[in-house]
Protein backbone atom coordinates (compact mmCIF):
# COMPACT_ATOMS: atom_id res chain seq x y z
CA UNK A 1 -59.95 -17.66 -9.93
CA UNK A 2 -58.53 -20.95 -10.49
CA UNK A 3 -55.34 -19.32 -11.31
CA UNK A 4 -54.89 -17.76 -8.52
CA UNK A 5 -55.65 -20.86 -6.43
CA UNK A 6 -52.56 -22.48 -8.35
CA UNK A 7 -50.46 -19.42 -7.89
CA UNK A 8 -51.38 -19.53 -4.00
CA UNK A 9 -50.50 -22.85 -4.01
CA UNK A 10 -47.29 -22.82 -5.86
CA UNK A 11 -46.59 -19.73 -3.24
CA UNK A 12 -46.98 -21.99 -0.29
CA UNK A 13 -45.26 -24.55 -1.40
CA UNK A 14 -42.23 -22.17 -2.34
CA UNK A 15 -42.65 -20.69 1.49
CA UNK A 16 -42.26 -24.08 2.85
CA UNK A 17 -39.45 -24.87 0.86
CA UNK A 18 -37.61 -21.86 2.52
CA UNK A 19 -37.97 -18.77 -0.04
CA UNK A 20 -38.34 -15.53 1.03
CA UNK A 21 -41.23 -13.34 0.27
CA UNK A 22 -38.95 -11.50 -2.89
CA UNK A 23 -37.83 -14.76 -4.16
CA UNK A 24 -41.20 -16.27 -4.34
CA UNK A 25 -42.74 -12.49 -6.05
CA UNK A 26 -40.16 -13.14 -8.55
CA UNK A 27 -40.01 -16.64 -9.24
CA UNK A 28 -44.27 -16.65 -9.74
CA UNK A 29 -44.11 -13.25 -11.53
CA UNK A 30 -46.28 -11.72 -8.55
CA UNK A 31 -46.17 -7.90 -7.53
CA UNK A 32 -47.38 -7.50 -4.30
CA UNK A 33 -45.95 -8.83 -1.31
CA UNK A 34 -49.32 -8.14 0.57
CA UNK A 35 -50.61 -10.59 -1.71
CA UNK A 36 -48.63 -13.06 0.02
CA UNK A 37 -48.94 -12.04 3.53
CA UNK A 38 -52.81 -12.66 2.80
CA UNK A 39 -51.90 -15.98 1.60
CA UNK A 40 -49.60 -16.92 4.57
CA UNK A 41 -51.43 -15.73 7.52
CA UNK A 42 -53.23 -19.33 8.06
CA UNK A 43 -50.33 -21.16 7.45
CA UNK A 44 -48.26 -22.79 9.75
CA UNK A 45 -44.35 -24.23 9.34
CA UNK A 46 -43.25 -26.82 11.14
CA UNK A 47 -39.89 -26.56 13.05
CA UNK A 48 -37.99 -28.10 10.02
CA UNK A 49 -39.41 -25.37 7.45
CA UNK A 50 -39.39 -22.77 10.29
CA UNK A 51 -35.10 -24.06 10.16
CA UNK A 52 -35.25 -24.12 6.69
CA UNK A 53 -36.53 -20.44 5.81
CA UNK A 54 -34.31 -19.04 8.66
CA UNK A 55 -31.58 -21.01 6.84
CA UNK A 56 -31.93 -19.43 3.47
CA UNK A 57 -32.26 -16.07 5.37
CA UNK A 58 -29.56 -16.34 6.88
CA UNK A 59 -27.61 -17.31 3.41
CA UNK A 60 -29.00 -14.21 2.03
CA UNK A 61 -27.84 -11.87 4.23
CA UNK A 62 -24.77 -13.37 3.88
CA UNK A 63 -24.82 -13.12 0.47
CA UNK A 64 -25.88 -9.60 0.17
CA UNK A 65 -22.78 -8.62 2.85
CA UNK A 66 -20.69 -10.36 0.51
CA UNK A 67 -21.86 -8.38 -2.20
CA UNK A 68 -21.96 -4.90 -0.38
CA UNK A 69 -18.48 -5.91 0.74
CA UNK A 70 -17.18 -6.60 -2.79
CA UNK A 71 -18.77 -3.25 -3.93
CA UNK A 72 -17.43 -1.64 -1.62
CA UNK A 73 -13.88 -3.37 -2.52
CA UNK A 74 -13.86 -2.25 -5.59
CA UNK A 75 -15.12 1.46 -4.76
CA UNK A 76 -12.92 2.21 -2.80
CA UNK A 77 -9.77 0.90 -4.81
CA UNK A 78 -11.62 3.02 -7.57
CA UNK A 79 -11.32 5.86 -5.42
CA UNK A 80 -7.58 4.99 -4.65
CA UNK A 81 -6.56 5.13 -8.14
CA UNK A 82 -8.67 8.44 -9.04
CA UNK A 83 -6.22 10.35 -5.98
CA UNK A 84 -3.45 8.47 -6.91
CA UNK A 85 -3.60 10.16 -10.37
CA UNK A 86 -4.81 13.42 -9.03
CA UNK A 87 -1.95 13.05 -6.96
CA UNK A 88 0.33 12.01 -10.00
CA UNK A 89 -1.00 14.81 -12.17
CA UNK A 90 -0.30 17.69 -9.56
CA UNK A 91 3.60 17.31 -10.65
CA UNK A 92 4.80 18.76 -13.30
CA UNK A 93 8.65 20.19 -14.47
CA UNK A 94 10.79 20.11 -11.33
CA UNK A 95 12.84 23.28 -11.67
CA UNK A 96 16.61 22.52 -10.06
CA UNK A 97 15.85 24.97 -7.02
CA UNK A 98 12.72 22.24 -6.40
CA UNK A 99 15.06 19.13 -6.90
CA UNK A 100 17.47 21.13 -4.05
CA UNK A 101 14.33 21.16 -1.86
CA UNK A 102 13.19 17.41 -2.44
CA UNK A 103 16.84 16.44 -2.14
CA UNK A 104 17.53 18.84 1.51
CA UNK A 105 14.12 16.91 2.71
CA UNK A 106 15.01 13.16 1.54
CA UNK A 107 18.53 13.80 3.82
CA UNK A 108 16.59 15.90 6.24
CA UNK A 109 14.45 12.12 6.87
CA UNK A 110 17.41 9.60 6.01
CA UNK A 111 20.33 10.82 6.17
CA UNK A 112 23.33 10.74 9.33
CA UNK A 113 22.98 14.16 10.70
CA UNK A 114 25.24 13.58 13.99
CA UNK A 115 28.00 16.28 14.63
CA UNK A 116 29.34 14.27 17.69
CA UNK A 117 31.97 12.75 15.88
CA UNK A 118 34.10 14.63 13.19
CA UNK A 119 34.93 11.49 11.63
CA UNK A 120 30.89 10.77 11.06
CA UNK A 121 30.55 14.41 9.04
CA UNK A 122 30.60 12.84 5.96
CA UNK A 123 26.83 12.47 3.63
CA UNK A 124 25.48 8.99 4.36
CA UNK A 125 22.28 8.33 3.04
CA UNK A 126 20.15 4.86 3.51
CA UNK A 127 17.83 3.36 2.40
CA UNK A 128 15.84 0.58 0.82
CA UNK A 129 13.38 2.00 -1.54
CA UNK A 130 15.10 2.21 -5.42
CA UNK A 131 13.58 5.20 -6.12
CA UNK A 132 14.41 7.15 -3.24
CA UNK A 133 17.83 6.53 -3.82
CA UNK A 134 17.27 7.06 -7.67
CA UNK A 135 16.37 10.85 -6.76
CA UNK A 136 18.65 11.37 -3.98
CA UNK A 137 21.87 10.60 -6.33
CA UNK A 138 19.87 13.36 -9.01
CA UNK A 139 20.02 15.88 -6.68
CA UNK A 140 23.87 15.20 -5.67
CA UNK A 141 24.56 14.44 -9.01
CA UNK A 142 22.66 17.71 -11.05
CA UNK A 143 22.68 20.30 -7.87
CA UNK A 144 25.93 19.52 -6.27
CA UNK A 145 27.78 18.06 -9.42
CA UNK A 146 29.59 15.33 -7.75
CA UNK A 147 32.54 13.75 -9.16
CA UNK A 148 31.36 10.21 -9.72
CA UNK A 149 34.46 8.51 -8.39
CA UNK A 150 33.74 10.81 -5.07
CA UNK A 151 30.63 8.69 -4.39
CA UNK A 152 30.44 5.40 -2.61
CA UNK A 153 28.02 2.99 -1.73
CA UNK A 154 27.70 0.07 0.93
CA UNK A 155 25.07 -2.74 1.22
CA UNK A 156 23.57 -3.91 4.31
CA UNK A 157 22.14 -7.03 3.80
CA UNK A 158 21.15 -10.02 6.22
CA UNK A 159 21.79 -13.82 5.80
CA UNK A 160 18.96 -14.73 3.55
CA UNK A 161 20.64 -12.39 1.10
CA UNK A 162 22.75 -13.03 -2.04
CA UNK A 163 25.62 -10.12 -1.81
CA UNK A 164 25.91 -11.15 -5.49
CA UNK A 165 22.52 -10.48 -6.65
CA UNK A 166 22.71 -7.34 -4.00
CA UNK A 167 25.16 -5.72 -5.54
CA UNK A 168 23.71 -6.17 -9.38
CA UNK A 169 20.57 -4.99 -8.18
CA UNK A 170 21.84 -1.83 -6.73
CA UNK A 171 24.64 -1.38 -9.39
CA UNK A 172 21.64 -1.48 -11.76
CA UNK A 173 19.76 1.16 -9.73
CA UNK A 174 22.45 3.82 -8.85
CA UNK A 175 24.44 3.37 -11.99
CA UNK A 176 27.64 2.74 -10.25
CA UNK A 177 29.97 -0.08 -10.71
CA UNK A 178 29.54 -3.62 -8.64
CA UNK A 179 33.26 -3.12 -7.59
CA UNK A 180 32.00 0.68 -5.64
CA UNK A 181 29.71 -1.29 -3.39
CA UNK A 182 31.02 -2.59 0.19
CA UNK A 183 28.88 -5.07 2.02
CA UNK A 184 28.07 -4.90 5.36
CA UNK A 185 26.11 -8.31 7.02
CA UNK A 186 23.61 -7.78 10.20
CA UNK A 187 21.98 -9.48 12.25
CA UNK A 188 18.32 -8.63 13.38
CA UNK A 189 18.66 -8.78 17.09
CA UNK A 190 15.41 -7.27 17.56
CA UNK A 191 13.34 -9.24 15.02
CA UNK A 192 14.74 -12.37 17.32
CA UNK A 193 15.01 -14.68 13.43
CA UNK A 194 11.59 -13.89 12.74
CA UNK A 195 12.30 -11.23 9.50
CA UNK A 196 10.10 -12.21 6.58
CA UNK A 197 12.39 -13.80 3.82
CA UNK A 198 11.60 -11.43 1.46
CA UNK A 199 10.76 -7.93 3.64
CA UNK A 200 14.31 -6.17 2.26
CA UNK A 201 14.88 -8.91 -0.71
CA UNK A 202 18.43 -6.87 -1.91
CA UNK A 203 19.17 -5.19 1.38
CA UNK A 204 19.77 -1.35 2.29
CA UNK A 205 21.36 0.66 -0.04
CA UNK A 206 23.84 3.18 1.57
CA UNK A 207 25.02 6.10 -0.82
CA UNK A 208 28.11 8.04 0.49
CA UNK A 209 30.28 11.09 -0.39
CA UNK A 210 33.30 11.52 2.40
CA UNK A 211 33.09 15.26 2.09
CA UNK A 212 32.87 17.11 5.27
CA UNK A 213 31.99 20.78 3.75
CA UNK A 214 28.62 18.86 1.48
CA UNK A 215 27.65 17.53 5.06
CA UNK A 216 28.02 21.18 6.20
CA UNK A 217 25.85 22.43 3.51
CA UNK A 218 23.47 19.48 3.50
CA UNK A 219 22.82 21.06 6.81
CA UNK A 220 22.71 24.74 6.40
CA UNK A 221 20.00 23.76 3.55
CA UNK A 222 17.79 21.58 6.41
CA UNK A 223 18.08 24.47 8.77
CA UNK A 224 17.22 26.96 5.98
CA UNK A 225 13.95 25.19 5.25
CA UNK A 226 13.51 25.12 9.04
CA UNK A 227 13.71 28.98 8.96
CA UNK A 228 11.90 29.78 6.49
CA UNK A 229 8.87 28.03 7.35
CA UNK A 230 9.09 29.04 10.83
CA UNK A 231 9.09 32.57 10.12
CA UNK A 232 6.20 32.23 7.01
């Protein structure tokens, strides 16, 4: 009996310090929280340990938001990572007829398409990404078989930007010699000066073949993919 006495005691002390009803069963080793409501029921906080205990409540939720948050974090970047592979592993051997499609598509997206002028229908092809323009020159380089001296490449970089270090980086990437690459400076009228510094930190690669009958061809093989999945 006396030990229970001390263990309602301890318990009552503990509630006026602020614990909750779990912290209390588990710092006293106690089961049943009806055990405690019996031992509360006559008590009364004053208005600081009434602040006190909605205090610590409050911490706790917060802390178990935080938690459920940082599970949830880490679940779902968990989850990322399981698609991204599933994604990943869904590729395997990419015939040529496959790199022709993937190539037709990449232009399809980011390449000049205008017939307007006959001095634009040449194949000019942008972009910022290195590995776009990695594939993009395999496909005109193992499906077309273009003469490497045939292709050219441009630049576009803003002020913040080395044309130095522009050109190694993208000599680096395409494989073609610093010397190929003209540069071409802008000026971000509708970003008004606020770019980030770093958003495009070696520019736009442009990769360009001055062949009017490939532009032809680049789009016969968009409309042919139009066709055929049109009809399907």
């Amino acid at each position: 009996m006396s030990s229970n006495i001390h263990l309602k005691e301890k318990a009552i002390f503990l509630r006026k310090k602020g614990r909750s009803y779990s912290q209390i069963l588990k710092e006293l080793n106690l089961k049943s929280k009806g055990t405690l409501s019996a031992w509360f029921k006559d008590i009364q906080l004053d208005k600081k340990e009434q602040n006190l205990l909605q205090k610590n409540q409050d911490l706790a939720v917060k802390r178990g938001l935080k938690k459920f948050n940082s599970d949830r974090s880490k679940r779902i970047l968990n989850e990322n990572e399981f698609e991204r592979i599933e994604g990943k592993n869904k590729i395997e051997n990419i015939s040529n007829k496959e790199l022709l499609l993937i190539g037709a598509c990449l232009y399809w997206g980011e390449g000049s398409k205008s017939e307007k002028k006959p001095n634009s229908h040449a194949i000019s092809f942008a972009n910022s990404d290195p590995n776009m323009i990695r594939v993009f020159l395999k496909f005109i380089r193992e499906i077309w078989n273009t003469k490497e001296e045939k292709i050219r490449a441009g630049i576009h970089i803003y002020s913040n930007i080395s044309p130095d270090e522009a050109k190694k980086y993208w000599s680096k990437i395409t494989m073609l010699p610093s010397d190929r690459f003209y540069i071409v400076n802008q000026v971000s009228r509708a970003s008004q000066g606020k770019r980030p510094y770093n958003s495009l930190p070696y520019g736009t690669a442009v990769i360009r073949i001055n062949s009017r009958k490939l532009f032809f061809r680049m789009k016969g093989l968009i409309q042919g993919i139009i066709d055929k999945l049109s009809t399907s």
